[in-house]
PDB file of N, CA and C in Angstrom:
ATOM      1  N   UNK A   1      90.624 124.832  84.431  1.00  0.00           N
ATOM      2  CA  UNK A   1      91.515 124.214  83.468  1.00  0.00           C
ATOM      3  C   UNK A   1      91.094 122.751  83.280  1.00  0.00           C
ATOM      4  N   UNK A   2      90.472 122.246  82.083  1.00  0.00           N
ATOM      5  CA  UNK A   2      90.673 120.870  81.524  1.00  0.00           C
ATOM      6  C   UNK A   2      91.633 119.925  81.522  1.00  0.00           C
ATOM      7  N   UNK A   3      91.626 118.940  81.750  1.00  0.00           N
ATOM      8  CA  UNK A   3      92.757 118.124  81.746  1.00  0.00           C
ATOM      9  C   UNK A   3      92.684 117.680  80.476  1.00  0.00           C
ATOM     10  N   UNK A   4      91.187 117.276  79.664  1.00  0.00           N
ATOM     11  CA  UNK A   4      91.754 116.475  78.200  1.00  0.00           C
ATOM     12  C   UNK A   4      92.491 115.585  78.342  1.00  0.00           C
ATOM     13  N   UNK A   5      92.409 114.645  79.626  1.00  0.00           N
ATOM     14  CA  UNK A   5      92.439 113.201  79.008  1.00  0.00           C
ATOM     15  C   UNK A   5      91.980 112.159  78.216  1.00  0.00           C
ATOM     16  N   UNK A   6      91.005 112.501  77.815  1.00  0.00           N
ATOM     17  CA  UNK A   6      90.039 111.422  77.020  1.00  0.00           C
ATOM     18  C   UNK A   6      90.300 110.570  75.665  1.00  0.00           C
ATOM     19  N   UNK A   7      91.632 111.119  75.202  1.00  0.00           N
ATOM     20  CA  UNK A   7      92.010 110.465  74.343  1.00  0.00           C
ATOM     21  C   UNK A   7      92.834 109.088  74.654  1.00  0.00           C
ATOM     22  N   UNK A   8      93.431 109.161  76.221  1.00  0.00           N
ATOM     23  CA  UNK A   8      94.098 108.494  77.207  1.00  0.00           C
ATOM     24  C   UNK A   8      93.027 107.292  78.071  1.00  0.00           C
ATOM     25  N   UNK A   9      92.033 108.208  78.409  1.00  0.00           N
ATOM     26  CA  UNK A   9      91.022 107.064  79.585  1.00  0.00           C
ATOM     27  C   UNK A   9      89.794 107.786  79.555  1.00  0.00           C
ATOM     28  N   UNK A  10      88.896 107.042  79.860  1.00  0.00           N
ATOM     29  CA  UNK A  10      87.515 106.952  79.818  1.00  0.00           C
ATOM     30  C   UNK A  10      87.397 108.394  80.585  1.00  0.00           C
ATOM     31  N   UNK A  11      86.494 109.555  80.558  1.00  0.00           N
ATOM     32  CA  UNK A  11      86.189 110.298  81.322  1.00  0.00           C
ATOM     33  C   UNK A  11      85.205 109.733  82.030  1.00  0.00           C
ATOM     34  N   UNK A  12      85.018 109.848  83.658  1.00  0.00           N
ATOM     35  CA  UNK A  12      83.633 109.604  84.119  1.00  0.00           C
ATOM     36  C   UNK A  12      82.737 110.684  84.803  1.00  0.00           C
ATOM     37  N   UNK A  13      83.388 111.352  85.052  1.00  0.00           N
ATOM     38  CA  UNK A  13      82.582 112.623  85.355  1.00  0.00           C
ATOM     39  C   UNK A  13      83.291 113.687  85.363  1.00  0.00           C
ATOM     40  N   UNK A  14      82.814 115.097  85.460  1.00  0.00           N
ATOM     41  CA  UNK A  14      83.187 116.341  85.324  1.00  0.00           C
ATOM     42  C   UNK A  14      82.739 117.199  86.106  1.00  0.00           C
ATOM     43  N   UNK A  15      83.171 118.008  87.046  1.00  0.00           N
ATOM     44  CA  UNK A  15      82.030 118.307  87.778  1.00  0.00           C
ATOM     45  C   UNK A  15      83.363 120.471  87.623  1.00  0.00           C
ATOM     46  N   UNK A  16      82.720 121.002  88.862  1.00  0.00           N
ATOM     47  CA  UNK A  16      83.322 122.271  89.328  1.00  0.00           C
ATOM     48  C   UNK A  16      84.896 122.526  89.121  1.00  0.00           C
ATOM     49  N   UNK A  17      85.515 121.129  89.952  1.00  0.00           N
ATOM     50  CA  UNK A  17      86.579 121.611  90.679  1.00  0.00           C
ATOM     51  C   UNK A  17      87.464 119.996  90.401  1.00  0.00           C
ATOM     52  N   UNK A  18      86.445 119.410  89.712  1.00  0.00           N
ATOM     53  CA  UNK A  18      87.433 117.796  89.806  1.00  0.00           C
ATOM     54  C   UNK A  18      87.204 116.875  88.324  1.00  0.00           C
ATOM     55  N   UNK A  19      87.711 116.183  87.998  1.00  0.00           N
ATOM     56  CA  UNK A  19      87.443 115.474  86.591  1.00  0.00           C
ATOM     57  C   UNK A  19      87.696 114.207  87.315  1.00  0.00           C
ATOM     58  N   UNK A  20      87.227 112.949  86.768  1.00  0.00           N
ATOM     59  CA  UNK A  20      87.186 111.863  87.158  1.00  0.00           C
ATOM     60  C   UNK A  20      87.225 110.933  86.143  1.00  0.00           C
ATOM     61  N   UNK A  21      88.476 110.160  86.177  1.00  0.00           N
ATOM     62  CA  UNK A  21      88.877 109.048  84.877  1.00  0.00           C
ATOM     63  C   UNK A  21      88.958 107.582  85.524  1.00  0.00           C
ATOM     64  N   UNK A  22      88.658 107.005  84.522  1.00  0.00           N
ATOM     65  CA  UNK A  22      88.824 105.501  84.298  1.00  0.00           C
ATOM     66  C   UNK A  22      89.960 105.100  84.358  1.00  0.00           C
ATOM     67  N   UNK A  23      90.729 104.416  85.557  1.00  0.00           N
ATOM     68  CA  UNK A  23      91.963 103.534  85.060  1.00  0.00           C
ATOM     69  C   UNK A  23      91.804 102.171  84.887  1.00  0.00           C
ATOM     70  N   UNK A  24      90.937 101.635  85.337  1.00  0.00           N
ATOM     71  CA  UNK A  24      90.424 100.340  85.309  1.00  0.00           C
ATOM     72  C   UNK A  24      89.258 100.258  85.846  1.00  0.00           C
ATOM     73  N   UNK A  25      88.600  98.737  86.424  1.00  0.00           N
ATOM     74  CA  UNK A  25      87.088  99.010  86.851  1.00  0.00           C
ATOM     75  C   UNK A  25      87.573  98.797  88.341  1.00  0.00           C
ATOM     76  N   UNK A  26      88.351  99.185  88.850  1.00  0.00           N
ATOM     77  CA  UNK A  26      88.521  99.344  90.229  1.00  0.00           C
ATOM     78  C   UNK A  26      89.436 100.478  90.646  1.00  0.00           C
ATOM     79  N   UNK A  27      89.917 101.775  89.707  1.00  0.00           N
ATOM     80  CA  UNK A  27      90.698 102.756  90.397  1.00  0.00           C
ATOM     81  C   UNK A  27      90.299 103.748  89.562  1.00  0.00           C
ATOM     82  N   UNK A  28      90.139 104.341  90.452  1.00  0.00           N
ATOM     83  CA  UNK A  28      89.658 105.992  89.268  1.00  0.00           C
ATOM     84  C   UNK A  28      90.976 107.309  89.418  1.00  0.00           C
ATOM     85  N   UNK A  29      91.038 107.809  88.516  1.00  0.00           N
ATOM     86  CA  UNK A  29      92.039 109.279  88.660  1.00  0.00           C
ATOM     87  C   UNK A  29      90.725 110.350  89.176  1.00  0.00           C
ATOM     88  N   UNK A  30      90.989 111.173  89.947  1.00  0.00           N
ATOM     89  CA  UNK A  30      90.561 112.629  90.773  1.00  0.00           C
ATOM     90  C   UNK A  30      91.599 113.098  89.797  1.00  0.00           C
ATOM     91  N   UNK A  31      91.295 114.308  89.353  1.00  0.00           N
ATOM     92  CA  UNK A  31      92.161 115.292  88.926  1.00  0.00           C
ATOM     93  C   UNK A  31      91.703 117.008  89.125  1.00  0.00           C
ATOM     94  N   UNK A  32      91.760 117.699  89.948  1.00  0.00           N
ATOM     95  CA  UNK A  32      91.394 119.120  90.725  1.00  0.00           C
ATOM     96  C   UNK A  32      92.069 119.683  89.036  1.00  0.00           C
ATOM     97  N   UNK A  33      91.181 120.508  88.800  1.00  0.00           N
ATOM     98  CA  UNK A  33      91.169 121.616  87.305  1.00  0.00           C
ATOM     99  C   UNK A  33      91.706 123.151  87.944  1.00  0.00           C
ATOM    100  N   UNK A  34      91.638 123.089  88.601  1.00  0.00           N
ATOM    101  CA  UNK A  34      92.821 124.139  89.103  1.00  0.00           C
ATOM    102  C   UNK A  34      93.973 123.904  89.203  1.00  0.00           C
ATOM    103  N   UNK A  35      95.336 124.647  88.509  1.00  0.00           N
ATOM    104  CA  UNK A  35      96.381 124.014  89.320  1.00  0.00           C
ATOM    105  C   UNK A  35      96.831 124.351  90.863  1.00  0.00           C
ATOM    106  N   UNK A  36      96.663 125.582  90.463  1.00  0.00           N
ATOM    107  CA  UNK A  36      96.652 126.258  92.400  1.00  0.00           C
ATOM    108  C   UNK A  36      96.147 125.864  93.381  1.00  0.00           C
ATOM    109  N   UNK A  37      95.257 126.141  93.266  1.00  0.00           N
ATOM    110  CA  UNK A  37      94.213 125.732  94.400  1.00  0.00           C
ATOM    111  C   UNK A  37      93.841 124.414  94.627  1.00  0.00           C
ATOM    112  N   UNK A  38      93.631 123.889  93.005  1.00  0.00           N
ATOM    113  CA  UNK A  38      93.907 122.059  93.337  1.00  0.00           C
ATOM    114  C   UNK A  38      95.012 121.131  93.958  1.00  0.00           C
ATOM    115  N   UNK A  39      96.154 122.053  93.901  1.00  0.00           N
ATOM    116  CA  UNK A  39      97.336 121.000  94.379  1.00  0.00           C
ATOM    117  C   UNK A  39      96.855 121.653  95.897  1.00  0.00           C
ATOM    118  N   UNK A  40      96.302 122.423  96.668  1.00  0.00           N
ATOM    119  CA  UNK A  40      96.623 122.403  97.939  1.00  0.00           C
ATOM    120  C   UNK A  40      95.187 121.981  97.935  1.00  0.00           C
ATOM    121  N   UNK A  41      93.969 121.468  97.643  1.00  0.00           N
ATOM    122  CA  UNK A  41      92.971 120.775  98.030  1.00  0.00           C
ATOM    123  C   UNK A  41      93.663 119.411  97.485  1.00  0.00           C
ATOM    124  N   UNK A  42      94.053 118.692  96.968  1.00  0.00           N
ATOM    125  CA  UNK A  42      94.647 117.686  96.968  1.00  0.00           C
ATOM    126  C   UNK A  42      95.286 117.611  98.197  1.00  0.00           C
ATOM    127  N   UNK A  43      96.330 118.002  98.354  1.00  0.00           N
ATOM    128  CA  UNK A  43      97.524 118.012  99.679  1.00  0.00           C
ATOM    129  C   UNK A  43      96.633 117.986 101.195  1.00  0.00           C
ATOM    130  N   UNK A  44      95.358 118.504 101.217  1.00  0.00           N
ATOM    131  CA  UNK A  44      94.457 118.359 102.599  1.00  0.00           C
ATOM    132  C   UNK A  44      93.656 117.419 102.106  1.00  0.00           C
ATOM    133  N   UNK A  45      93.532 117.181 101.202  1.00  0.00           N
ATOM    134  CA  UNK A  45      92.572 115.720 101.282  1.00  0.00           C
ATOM    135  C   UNK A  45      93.597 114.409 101.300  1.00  0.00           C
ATOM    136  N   UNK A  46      94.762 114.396 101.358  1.00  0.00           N
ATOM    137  CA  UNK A  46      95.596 113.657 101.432  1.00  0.00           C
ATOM    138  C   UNK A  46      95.527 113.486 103.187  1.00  0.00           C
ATOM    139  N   UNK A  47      96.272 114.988 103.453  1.00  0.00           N
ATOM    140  CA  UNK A  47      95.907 114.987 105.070  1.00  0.00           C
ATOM    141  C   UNK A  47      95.092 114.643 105.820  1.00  0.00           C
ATOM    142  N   UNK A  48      93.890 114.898 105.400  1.00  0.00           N
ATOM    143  CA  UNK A  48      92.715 114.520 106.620  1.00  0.00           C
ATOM    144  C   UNK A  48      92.228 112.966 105.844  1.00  0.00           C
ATOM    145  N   UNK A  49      92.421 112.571 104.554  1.00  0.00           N
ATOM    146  CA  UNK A  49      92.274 110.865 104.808  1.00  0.00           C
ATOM    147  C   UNK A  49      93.357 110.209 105.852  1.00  0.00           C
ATOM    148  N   UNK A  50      94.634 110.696 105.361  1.00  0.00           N
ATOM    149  CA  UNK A  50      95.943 109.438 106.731  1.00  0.00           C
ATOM    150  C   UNK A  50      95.314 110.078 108.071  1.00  0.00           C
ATOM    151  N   UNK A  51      95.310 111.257 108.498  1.00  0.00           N
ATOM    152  CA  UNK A  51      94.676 111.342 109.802  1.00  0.00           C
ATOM    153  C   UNK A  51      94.017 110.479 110.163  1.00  0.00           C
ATOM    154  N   UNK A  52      92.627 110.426 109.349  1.00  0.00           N
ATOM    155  CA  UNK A  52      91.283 109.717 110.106  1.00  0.00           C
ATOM    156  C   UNK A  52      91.953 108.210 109.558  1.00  0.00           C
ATOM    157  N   UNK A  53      93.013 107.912 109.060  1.00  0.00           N
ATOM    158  CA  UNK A  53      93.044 106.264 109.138  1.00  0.00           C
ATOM    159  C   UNK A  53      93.773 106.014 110.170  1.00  0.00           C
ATOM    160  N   UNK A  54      94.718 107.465 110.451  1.00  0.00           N
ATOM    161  CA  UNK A  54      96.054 106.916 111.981  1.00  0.00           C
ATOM    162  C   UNK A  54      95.017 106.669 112.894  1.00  0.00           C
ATOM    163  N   UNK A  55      93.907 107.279 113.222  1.00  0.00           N
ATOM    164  CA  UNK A  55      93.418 107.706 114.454  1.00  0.00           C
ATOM    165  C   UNK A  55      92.099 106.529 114.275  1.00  0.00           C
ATOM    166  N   UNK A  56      91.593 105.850 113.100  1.00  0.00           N
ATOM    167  CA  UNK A  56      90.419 105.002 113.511  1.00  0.00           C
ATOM    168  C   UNK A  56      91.188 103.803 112.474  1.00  0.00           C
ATOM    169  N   UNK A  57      92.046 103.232 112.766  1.00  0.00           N
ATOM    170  CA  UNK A  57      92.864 102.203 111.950  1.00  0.00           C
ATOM    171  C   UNK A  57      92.033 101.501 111.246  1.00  0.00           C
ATOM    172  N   UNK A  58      90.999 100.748 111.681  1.00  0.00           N
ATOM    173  CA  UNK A  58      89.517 100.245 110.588  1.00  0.00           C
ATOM    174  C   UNK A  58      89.046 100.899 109.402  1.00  0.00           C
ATOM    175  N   UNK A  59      89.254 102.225 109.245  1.00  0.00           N
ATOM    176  CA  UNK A  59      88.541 103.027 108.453  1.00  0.00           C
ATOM    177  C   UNK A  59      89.092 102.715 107.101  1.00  0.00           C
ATOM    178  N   UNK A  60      88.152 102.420 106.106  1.00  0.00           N
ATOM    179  CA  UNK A  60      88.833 102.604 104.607  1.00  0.00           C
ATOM    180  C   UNK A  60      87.920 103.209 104.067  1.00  0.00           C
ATOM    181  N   UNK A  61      88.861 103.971 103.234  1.00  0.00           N
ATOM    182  CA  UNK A  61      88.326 105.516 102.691  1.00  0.00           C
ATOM    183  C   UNK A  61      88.168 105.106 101.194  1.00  0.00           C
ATOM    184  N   UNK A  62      88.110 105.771 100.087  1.00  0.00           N
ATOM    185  CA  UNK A  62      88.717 105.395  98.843  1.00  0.00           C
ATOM    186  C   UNK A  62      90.417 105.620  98.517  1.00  0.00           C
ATOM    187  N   UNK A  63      90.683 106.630  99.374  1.00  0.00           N
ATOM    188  CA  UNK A  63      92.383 107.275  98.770  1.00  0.00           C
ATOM    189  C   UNK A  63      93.174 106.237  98.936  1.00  0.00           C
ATOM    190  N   UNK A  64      93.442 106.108  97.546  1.00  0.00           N
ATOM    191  CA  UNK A  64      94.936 105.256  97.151  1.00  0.00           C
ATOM    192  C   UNK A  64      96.224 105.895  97.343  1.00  0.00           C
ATOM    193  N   UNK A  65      96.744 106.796  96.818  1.00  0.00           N
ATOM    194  CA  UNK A  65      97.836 107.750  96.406  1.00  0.00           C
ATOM    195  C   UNK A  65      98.226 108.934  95.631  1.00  0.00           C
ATOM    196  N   UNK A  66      98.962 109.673  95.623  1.00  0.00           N
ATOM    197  CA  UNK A  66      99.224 110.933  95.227  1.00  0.00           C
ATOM    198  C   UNK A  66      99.994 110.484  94.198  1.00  0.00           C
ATOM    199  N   UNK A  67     100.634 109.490  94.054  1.00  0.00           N
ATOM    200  CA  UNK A  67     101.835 109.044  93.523  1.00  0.00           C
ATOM    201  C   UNK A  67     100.768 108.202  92.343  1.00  0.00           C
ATOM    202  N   UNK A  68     101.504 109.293  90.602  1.00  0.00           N
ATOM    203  CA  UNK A  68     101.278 107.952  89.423  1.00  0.00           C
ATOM    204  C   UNK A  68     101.866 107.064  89.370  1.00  0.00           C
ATOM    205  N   UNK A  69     100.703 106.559  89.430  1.00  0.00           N
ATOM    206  CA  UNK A  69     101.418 105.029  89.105  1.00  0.00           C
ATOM    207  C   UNK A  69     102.335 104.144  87.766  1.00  0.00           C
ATOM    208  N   UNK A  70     102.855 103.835  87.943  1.00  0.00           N
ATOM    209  CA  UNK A  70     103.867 103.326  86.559  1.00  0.00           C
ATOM    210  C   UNK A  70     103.003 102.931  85.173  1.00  0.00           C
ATOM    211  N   UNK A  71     102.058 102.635  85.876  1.00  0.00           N
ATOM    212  CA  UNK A  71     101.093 101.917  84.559  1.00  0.00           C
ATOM    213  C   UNK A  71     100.301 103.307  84.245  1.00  0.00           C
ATOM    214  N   UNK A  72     100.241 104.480  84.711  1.00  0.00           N
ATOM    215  CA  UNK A  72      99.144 105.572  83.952  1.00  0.00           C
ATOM    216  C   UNK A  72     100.572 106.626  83.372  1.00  0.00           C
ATOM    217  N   UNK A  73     101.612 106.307  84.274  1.00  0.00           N
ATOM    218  CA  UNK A  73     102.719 106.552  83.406  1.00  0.00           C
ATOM    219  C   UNK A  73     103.099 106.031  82.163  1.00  0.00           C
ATOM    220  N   UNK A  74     103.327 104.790  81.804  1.00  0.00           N
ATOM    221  CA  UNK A  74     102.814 104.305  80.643  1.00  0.00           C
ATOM    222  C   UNK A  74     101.916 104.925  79.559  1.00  0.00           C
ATOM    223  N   UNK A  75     101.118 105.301  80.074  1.00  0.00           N
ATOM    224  CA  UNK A  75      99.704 105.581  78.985  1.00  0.00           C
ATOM    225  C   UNK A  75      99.601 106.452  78.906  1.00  0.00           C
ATOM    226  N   UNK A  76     100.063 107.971  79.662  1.00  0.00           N
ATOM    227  CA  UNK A  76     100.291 109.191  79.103  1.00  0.00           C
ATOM    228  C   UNK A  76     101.384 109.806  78.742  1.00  0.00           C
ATOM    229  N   UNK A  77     101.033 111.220  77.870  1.00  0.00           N
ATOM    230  CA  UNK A  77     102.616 112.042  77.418  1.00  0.00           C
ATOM    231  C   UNK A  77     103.415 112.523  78.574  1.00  0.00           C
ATOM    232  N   UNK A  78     104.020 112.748  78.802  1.00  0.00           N
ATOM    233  CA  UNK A  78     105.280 112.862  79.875  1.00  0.00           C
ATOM    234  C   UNK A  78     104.828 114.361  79.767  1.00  0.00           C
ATOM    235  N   UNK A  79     104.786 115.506  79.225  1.00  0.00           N
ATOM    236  CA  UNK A  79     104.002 116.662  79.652  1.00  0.00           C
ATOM    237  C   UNK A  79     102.717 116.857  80.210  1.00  0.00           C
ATOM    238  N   UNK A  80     101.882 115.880  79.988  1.00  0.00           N
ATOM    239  CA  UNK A  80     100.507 115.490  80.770  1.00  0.00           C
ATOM    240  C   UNK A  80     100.649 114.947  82.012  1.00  0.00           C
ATOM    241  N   UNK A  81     102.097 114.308  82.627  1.00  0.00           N
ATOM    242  CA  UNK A  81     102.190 113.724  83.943  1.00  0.00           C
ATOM    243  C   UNK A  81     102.572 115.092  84.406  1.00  0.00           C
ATOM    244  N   UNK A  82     103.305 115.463  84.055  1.00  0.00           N
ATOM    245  CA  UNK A  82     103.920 116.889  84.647  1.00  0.00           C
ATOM    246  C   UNK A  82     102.982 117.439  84.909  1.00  0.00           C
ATOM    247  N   UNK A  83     101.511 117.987  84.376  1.00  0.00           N
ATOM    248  CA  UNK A  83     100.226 118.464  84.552  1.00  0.00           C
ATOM    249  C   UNK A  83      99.327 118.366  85.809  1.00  0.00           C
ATOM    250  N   UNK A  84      99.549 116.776  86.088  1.00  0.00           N
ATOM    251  CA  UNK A  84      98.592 116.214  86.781  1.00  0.00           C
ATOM    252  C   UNK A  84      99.203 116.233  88.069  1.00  0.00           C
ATOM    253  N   UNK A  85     101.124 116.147  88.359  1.00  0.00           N
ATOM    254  CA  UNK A  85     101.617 115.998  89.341  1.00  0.00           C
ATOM    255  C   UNK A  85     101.166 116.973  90.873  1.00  0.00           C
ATOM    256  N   UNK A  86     101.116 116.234  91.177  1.00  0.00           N
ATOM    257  CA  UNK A  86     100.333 117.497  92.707  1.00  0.00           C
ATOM    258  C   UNK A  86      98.778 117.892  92.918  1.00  0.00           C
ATOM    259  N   UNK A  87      98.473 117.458  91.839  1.00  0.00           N
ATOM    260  CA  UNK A  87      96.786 117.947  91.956  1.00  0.00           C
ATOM    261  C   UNK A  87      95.768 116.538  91.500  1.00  0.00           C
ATOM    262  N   UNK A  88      96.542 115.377  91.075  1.00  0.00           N
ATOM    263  CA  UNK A  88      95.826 114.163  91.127  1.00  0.00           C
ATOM    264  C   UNK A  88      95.988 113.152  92.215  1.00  0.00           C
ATOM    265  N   UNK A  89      95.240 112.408  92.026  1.00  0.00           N
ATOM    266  CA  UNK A  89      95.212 111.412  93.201  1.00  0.00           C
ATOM    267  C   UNK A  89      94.478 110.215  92.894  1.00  0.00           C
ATOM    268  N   UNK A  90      94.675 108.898  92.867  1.00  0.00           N
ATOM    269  CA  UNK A  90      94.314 107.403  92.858  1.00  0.00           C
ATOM    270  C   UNK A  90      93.339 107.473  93.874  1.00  0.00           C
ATOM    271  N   UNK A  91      92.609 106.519  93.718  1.00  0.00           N
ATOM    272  CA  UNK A  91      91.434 106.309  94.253  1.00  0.00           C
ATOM    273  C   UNK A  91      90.620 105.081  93.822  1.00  0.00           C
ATOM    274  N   UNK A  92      90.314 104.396  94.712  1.00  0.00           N
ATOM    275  CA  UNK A  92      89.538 102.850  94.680  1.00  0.00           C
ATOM    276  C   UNK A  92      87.932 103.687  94.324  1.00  0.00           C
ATOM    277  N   UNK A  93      87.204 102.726  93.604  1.00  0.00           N
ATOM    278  CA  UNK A  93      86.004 103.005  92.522  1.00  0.00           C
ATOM    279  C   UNK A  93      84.854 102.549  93.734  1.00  0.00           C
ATOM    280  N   UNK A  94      84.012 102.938  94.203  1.00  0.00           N
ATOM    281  CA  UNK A  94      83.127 102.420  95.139  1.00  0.00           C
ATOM    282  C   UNK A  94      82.004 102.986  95.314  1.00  0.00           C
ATOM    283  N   UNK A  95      81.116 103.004  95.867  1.00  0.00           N
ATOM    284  CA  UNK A  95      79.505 103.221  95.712  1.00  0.00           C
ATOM    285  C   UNK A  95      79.346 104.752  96.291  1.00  0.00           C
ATOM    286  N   UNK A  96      78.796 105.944  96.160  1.00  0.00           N
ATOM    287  CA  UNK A  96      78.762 106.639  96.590  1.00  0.00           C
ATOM    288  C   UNK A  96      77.564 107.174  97.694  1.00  0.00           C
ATOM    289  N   UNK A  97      78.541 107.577  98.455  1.00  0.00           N
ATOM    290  CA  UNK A  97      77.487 107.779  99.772  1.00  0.00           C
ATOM    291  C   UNK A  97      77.307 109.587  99.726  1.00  0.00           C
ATOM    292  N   UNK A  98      75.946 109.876  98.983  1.00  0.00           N
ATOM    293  CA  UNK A  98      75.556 110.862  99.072  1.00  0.00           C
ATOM    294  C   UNK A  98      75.455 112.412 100.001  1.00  0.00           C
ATOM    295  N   UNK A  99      76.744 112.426 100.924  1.00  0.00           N
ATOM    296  CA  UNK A  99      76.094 113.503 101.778  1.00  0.00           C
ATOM    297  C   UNK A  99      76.939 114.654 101.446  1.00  0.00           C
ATOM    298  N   UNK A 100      76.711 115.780 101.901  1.00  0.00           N
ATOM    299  CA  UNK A 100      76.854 116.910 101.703  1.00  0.00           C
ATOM    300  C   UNK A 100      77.392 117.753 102.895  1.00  0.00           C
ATOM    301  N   UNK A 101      78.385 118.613 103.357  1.00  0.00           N
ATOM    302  CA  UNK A 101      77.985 119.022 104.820  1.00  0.00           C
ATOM    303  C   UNK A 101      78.724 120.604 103.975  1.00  0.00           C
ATOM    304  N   UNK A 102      77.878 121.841 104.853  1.00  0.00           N
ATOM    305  CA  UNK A 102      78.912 123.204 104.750  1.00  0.00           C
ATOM    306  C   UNK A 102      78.796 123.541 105.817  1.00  0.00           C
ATOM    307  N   UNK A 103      80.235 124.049 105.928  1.00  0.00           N
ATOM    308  CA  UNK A 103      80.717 124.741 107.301  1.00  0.00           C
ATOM    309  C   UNK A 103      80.866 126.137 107.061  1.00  0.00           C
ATOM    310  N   UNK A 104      80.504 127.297 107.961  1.00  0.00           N
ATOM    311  CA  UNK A 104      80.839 128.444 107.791  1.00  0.00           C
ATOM    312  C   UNK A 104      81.144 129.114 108.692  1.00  0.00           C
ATOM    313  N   UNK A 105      81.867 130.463 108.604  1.00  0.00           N
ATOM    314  CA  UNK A 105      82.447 131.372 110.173  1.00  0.00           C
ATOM    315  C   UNK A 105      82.838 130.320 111.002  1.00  0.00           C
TER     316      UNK A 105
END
């Protein structure tokens, strides 16, 4: 499922399972294109970022919040927040560190 924000914010990438928007030049929207399956990969990537920050307090990750913010509230239709609720997530804009890992059995 598409989100079709682009009439709203910059798209920056598109990939499988995630869309990635412009809120400014320092916070990006994640948005999981599933609603199913994205709101509960949202909800564990929520989890295992506060984990690894309770447990290594130094650590900064990119995750901002689950929670829209008033200002992207602002700028979209109130049926498009309803859309995004549970399966987006804020996020600080930062350099990407290339790795990859799969786990299996």
């Amino acid at each position: 499922m598409q989100t079709n924000l682009q009439d709203y914010l910059p798209l920056v990438a598109s990939g499988k399972i995630r869309e990635i928007y412009e809120l400014d030049k320092s916070t990006l929207l994640f948005v999981a294109t599933d609603r199913i399956s994205g709101a509960i990969l949202t909800q564990l990537s929520q989890f295992w970022f506060k984990l690894l920050q309770s447990k290594i307090p130094s650590l900064n990750t990119h995750f901002v919040s689950l929670n829209i913010s008033h200002a992207l509230r602002e700028r979209l239709p109130s049926e498009t927040i309803s859309q995004l609720e549970r399966r987006s997530m804020l996020v600080k804009r930062l350099k990407v560190l290339p790795i990859e890992s799969i786990v299996r059995g």
